[in-house]
PDB file of N, CA and C in Angstrom:
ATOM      1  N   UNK A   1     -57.613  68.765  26.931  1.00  0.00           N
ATOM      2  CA  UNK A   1     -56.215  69.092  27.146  1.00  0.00           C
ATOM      3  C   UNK A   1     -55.878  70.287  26.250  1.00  0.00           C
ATOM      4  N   UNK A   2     -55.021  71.346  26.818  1.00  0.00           N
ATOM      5  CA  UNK A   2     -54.816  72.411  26.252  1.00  0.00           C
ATOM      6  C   UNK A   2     -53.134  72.883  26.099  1.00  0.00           C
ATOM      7  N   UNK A   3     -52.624  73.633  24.964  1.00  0.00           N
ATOM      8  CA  UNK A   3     -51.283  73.551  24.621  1.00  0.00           C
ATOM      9  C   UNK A   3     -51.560  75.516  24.831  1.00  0.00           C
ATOM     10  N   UNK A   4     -51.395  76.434  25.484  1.00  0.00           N
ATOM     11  CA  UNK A   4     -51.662  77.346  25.739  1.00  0.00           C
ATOM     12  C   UNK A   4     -53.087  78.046  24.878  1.00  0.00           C
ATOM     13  N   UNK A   5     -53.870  77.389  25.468  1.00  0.00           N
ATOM     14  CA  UNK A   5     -54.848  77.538  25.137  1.00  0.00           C
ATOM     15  C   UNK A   5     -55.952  77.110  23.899  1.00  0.00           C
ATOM     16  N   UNK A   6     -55.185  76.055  23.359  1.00  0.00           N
ATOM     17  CA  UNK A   6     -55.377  75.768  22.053  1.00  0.00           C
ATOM     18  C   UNK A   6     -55.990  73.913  22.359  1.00  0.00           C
ATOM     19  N   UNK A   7     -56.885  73.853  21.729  1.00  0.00           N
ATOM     20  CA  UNK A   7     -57.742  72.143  22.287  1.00  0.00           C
ATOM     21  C   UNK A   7     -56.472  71.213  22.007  1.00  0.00           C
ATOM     22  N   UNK A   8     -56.005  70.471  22.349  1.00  0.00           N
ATOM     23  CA  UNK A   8     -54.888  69.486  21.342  1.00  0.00           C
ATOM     24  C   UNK A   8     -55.972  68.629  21.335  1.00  0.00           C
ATOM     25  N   UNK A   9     -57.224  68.082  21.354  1.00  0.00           N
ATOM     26  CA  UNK A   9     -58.132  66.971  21.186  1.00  0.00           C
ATOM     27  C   UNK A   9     -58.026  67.493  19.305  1.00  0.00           C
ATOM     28  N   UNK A  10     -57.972  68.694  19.108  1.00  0.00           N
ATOM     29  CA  UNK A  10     -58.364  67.924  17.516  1.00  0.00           C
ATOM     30  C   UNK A  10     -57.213  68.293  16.667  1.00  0.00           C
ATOM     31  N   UNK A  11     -56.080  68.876  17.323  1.00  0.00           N
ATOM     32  CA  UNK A  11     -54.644  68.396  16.574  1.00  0.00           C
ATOM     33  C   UNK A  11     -54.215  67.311  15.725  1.00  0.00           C
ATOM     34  N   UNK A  12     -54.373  67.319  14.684  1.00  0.00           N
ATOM     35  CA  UNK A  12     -53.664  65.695  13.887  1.00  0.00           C
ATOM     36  C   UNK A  12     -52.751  66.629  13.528  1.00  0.00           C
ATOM     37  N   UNK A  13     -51.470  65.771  13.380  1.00  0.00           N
ATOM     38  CA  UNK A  13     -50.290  65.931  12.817  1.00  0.00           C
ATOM     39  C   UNK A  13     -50.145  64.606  11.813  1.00  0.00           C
ATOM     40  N   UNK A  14     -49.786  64.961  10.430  1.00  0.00           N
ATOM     41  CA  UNK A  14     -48.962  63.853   9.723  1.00  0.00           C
ATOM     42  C   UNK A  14     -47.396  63.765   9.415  1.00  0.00           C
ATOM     43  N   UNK A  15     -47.132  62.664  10.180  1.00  0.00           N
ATOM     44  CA  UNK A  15     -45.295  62.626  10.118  1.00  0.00           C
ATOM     45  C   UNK A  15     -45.085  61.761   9.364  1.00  0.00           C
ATOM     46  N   UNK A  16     -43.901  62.001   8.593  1.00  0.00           N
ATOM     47  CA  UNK A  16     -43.419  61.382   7.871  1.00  0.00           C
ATOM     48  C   UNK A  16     -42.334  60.522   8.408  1.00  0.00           C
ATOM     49  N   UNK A  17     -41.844  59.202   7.646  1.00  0.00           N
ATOM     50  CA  UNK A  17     -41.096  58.867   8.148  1.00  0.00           C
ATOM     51  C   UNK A  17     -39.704  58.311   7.260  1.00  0.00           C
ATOM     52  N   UNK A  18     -38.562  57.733   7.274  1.00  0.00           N
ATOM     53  CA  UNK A  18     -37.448  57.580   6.398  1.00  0.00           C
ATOM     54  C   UNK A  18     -37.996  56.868   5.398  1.00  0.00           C
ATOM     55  N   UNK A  19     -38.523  55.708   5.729  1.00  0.00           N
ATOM     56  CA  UNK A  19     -39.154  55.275   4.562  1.00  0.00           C
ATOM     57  C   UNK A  19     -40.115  55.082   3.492  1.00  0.00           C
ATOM     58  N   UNK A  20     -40.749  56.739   3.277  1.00  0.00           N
ATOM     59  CA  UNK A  20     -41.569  57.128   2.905  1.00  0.00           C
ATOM     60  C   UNK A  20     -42.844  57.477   2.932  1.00  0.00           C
ATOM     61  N   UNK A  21     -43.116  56.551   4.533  1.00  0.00           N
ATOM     62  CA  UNK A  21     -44.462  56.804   4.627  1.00  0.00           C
ATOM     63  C   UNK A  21     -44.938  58.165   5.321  1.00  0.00           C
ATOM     64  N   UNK A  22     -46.040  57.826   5.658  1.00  0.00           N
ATOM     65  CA  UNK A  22     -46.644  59.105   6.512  1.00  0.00           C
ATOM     66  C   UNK A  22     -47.712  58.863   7.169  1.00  0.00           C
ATOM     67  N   UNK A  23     -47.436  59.289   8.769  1.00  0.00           N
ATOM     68  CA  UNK A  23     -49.191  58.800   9.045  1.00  0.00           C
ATOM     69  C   UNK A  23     -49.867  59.438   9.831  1.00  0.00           C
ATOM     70  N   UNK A  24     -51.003  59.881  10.296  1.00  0.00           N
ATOM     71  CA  UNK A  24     -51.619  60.899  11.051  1.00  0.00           C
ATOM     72  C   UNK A  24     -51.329  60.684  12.356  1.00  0.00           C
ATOM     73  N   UNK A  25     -51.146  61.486  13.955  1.00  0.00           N
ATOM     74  CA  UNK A  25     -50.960  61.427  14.912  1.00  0.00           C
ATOM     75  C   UNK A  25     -51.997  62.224  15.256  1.00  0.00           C
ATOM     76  N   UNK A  26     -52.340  62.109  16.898  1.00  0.00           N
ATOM     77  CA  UNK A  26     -53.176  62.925  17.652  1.00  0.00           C
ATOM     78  C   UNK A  26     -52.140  62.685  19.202  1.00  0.00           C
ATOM     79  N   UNK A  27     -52.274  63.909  19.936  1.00  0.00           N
ATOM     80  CA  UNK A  27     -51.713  64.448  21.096  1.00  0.00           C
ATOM     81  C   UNK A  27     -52.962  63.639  22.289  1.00  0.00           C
ATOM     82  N   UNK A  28     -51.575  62.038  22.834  1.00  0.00           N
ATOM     83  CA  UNK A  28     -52.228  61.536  24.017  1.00  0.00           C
ATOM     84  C   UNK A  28     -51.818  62.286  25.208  1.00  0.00           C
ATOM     85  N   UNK A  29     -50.908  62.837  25.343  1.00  0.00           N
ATOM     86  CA  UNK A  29     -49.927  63.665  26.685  1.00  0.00           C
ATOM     87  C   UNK A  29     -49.558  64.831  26.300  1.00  0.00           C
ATOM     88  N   UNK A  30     -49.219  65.945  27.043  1.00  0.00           N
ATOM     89  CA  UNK A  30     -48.760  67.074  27.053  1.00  0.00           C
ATOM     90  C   UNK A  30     -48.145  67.446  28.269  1.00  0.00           C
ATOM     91  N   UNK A  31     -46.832  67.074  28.398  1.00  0.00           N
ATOM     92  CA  UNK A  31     -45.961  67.312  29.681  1.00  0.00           C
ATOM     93  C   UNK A  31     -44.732  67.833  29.258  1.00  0.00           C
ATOM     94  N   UNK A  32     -44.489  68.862  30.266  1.00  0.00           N
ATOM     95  CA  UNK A  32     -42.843  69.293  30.500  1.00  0.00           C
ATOM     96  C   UNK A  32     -41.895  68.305  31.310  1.00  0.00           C
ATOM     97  N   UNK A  33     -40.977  68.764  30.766  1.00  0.00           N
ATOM     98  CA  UNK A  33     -39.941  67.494  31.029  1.00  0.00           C
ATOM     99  C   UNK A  33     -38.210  68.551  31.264  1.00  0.00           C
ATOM    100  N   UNK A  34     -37.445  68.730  32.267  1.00  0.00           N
ATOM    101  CA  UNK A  34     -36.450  69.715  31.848  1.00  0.00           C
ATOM    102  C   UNK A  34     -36.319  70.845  31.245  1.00  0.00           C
ATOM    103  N   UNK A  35     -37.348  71.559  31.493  1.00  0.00           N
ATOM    104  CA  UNK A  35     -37.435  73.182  30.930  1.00  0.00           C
ATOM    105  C   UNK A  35     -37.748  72.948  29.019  1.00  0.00           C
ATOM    106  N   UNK A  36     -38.505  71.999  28.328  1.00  0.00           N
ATOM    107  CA  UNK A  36     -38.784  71.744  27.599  1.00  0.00           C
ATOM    108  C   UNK A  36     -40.418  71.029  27.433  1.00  0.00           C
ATOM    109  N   UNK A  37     -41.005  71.017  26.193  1.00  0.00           N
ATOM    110  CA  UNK A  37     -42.077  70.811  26.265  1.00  0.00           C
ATOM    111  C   UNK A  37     -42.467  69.353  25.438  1.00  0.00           C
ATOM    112  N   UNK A  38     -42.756  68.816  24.994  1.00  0.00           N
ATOM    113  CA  UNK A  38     -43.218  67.700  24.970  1.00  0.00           C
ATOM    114  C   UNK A  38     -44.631  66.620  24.572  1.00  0.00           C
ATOM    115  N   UNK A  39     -44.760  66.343  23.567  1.00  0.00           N
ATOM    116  CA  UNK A  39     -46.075  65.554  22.697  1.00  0.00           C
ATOM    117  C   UNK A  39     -46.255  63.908  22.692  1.00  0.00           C
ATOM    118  N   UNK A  40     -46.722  63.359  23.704  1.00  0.00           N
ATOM    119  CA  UNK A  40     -46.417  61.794  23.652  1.00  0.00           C
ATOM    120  C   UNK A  40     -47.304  61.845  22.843  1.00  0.00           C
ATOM    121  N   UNK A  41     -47.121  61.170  21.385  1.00  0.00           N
ATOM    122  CA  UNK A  41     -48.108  61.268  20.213  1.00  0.00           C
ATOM    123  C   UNK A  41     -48.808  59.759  19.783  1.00  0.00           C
ATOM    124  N   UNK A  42     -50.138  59.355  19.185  1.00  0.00           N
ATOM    125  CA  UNK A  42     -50.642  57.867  19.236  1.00  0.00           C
ATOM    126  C   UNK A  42     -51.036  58.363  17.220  1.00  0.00           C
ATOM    127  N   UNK A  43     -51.173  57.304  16.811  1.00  0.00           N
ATOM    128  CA  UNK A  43     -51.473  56.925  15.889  1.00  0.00           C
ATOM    129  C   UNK A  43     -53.287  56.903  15.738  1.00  0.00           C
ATOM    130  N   UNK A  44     -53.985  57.931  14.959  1.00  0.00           N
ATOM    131  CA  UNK A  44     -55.367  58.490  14.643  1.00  0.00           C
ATOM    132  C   UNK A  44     -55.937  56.960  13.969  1.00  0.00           C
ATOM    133  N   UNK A  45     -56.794  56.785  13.949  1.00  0.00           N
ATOM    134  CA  UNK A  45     -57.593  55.550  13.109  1.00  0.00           C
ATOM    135  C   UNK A  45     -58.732  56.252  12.271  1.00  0.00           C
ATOM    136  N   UNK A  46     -59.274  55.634  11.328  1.00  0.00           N
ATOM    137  CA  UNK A  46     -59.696  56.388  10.009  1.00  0.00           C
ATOM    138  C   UNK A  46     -61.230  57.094  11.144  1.00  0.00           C
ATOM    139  N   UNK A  47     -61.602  57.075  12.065  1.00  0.00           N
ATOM    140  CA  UNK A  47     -62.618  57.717  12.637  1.00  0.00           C
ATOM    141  C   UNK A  47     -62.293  58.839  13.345  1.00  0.00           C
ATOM    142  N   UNK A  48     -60.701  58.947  13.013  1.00  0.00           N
ATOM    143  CA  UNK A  48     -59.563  60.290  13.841  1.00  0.00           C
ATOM    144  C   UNK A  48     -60.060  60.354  15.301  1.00  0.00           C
ATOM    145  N   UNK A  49     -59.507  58.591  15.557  1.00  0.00           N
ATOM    146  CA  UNK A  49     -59.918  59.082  17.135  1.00  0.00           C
ATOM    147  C   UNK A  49     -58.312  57.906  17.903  1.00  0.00           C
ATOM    148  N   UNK A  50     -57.763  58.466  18.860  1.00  0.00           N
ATOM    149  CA  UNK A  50     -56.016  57.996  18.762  1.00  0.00           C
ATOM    150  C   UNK A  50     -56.513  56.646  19.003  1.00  0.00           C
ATOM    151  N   UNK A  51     -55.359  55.799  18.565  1.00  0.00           N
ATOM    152  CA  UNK A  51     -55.176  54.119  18.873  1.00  0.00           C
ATOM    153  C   UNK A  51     -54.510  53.541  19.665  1.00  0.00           C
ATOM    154  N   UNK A  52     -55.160  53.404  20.605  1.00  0.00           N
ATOM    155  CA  UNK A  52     -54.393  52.870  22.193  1.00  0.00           C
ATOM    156  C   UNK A  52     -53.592  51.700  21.908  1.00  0.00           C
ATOM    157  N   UNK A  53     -53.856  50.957  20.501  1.00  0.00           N
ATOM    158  CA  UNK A  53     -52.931  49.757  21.128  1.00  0.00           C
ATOM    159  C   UNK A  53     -51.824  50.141  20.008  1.00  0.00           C
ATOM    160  N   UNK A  54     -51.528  51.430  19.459  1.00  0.00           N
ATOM    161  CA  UNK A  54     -50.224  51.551  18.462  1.00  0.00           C
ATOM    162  C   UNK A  54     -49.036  52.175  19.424  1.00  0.00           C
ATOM    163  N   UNK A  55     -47.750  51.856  19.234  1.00  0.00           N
ATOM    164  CA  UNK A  55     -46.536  52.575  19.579  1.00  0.00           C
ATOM    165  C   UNK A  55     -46.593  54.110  20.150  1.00  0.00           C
ATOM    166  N   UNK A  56     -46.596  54.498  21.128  1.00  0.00           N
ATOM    167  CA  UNK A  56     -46.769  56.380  21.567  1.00  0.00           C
ATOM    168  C   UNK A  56     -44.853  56.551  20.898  1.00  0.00           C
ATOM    169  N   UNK A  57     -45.310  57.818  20.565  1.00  0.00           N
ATOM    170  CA  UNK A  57     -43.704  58.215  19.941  1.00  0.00           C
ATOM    171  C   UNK A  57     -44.034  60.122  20.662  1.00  0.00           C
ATOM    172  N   UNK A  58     -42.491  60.122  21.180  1.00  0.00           N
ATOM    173  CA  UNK A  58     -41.973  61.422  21.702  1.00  0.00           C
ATOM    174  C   UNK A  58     -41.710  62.433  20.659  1.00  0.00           C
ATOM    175  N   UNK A  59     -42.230  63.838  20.502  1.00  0.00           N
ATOM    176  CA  UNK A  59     -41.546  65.269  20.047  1.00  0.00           C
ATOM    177  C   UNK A  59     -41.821  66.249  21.354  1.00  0.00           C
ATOM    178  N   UNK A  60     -40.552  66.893  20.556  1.00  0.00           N
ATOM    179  CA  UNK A  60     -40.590  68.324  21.378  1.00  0.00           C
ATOM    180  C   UNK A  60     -41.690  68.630  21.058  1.00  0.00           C
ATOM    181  N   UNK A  61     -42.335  69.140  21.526  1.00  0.00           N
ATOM    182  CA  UNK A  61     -43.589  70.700  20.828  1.00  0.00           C
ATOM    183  C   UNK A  61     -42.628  72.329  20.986  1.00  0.00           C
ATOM    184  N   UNK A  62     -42.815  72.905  20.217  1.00  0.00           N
ATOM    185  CA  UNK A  62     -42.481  74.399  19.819  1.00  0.00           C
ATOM    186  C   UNK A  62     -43.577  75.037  19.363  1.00  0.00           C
ATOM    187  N   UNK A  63     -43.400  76.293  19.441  1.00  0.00           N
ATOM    188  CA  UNK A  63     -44.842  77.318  18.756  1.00  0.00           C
ATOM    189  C   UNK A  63     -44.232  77.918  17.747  1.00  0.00           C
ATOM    190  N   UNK A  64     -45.064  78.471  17.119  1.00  0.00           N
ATOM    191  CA  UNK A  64     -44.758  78.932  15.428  1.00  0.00           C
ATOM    192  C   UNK A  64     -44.593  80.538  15.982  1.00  0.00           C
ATOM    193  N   UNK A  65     -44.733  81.508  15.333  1.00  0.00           N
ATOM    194  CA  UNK A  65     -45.013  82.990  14.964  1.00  0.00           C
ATOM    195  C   UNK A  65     -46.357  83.668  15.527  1.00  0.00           C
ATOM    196  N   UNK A  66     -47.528  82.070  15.363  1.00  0.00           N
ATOM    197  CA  UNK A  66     -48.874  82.870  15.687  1.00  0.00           C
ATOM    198  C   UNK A  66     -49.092  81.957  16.754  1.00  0.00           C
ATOM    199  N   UNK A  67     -48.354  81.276  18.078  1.00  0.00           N
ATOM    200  CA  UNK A  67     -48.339  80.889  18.902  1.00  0.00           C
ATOM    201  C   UNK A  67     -49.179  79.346  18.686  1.00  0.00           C
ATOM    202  N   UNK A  68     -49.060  78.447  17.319  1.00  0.00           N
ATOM    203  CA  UNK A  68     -49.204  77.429  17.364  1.00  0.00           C
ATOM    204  C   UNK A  68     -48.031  76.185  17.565  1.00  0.00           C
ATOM    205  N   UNK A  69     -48.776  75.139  17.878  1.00  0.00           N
ATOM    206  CA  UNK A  69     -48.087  73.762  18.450  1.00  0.00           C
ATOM    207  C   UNK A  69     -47.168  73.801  17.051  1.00  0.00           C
ATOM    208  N   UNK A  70     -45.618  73.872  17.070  1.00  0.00           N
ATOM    209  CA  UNK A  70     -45.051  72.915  15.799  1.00  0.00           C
ATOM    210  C   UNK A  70     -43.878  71.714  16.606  1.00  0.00           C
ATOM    211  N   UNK A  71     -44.482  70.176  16.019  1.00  0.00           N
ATOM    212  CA  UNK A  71     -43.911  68.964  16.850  1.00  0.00           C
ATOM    213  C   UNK A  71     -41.869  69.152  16.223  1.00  0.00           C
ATOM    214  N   UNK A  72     -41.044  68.735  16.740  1.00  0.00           N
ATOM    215  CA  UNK A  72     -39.757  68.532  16.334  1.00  0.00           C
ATOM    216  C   UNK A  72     -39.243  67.384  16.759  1.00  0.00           C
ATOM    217  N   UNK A  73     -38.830  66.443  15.984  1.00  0.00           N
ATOM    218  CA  UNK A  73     -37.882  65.230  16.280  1.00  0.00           C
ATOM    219  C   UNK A  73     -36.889  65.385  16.606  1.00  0.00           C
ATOM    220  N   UNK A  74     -36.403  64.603  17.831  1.00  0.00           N
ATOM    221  CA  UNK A  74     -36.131  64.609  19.061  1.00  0.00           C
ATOM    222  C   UNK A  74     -34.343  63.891  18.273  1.00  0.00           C
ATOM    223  N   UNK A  75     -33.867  64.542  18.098  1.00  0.00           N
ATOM    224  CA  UNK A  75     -32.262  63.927  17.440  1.00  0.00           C
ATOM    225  C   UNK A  75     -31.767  63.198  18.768  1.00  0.00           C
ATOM    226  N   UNK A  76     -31.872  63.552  19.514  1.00  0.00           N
ATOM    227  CA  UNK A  76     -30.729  63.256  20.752  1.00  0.00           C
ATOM    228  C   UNK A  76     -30.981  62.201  21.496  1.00  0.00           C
ATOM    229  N   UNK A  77     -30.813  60.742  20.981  1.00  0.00           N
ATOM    230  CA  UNK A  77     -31.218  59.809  21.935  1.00  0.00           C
ATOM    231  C   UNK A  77     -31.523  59.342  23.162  1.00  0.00           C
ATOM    232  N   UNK A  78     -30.326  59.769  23.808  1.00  0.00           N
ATOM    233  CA  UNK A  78     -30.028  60.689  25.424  1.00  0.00           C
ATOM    234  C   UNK A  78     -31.876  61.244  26.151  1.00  0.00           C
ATOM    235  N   UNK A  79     -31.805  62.159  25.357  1.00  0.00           N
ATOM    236  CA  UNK A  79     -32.957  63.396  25.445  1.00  0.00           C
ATOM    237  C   UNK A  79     -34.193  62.492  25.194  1.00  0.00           C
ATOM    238  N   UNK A  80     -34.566  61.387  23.971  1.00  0.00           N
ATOM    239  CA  UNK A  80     -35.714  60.838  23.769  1.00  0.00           C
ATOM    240  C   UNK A  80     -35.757  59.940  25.277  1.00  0.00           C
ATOM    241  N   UNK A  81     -34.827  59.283  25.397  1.00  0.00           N
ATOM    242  CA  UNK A  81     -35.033  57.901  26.940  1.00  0.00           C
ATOM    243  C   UNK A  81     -35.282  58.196  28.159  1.00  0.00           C
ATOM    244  N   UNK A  82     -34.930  60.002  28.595  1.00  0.00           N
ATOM    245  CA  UNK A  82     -35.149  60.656  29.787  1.00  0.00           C
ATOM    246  C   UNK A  82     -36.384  60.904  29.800  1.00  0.00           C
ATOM    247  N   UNK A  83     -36.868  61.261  28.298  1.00  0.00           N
ATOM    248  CA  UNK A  83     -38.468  61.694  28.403  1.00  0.00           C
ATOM    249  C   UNK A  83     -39.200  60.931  28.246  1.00  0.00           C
ATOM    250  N   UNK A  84     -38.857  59.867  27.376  1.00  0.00           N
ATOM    251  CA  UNK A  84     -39.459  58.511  27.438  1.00  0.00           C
ATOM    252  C   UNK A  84     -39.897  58.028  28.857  1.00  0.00           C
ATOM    253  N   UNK A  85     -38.595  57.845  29.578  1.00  0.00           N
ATOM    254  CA  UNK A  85     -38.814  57.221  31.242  1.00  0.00           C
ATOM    255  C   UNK A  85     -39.789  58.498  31.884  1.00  0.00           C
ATOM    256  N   UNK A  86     -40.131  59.525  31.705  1.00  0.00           N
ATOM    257  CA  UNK A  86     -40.485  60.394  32.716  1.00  0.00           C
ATOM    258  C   UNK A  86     -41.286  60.468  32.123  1.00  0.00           C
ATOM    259  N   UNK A  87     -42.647  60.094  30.644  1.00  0.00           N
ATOM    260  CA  UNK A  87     -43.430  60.044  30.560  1.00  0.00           C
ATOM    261  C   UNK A  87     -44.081  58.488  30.891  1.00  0.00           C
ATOM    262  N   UNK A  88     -42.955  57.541  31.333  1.00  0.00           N
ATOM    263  CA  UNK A  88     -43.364  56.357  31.571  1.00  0.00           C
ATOM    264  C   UNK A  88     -44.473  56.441  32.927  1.00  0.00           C
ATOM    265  N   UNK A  89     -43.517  57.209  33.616  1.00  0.00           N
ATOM    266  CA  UNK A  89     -44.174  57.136  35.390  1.00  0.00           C
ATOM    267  C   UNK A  89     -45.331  58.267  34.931  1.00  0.00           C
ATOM    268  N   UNK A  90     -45.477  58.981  34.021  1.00  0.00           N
ATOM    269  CA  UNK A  90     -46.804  59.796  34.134  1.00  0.00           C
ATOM    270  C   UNK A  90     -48.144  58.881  33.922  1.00  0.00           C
ATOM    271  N   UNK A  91     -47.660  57.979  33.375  1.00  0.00           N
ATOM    272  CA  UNK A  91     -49.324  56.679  33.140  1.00  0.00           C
ATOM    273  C   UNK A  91     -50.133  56.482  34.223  1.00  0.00           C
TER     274      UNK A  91
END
């Protein structure tokens, strides 16, 4: 799977979260959704390979300056449940 040209197979991202933690992600989906782009993200296991049976969590994807993936949390509840449902029917 490719994010303009770029592998997302070996993308980890570590997100943080309110309550201090942080934990590695890897890119299960890559779909547009409403003229926006989109990271259904899984939880990496210490062999950095994603974990099918953890929670998938939604970001935007955006590109940086040198045309890399940067993920953004999704404020708009509204916006997470539309993409939520429309990555539901992509399974």
């Amino acid at each position: 799977m490719k994010f303009r040209g770029k592998n997302l197979e070996d993308l980890v991202v570590t997100l943080s979260f309110q309550d201090g933690t942080s934990t590695d992600y890897g890119v299960h989906k890559y779909f547009t959704f409403k003229e926006k782009e989109y990271f259904a993200m899984l939880p990496v296991n210490e062999k950095k390979e994603l974990d099918h049976s953890k929670k998938c969590v939604l970001y935007e994807v955006q590109e940086d300056a040198e045309h890399n993936p940067v993920v953004v949390y999704i404020e708009d509840d509204r916006e997470y449940e539309e993409a939520a449902d429309y990555y539901s029917r992509l399974e």
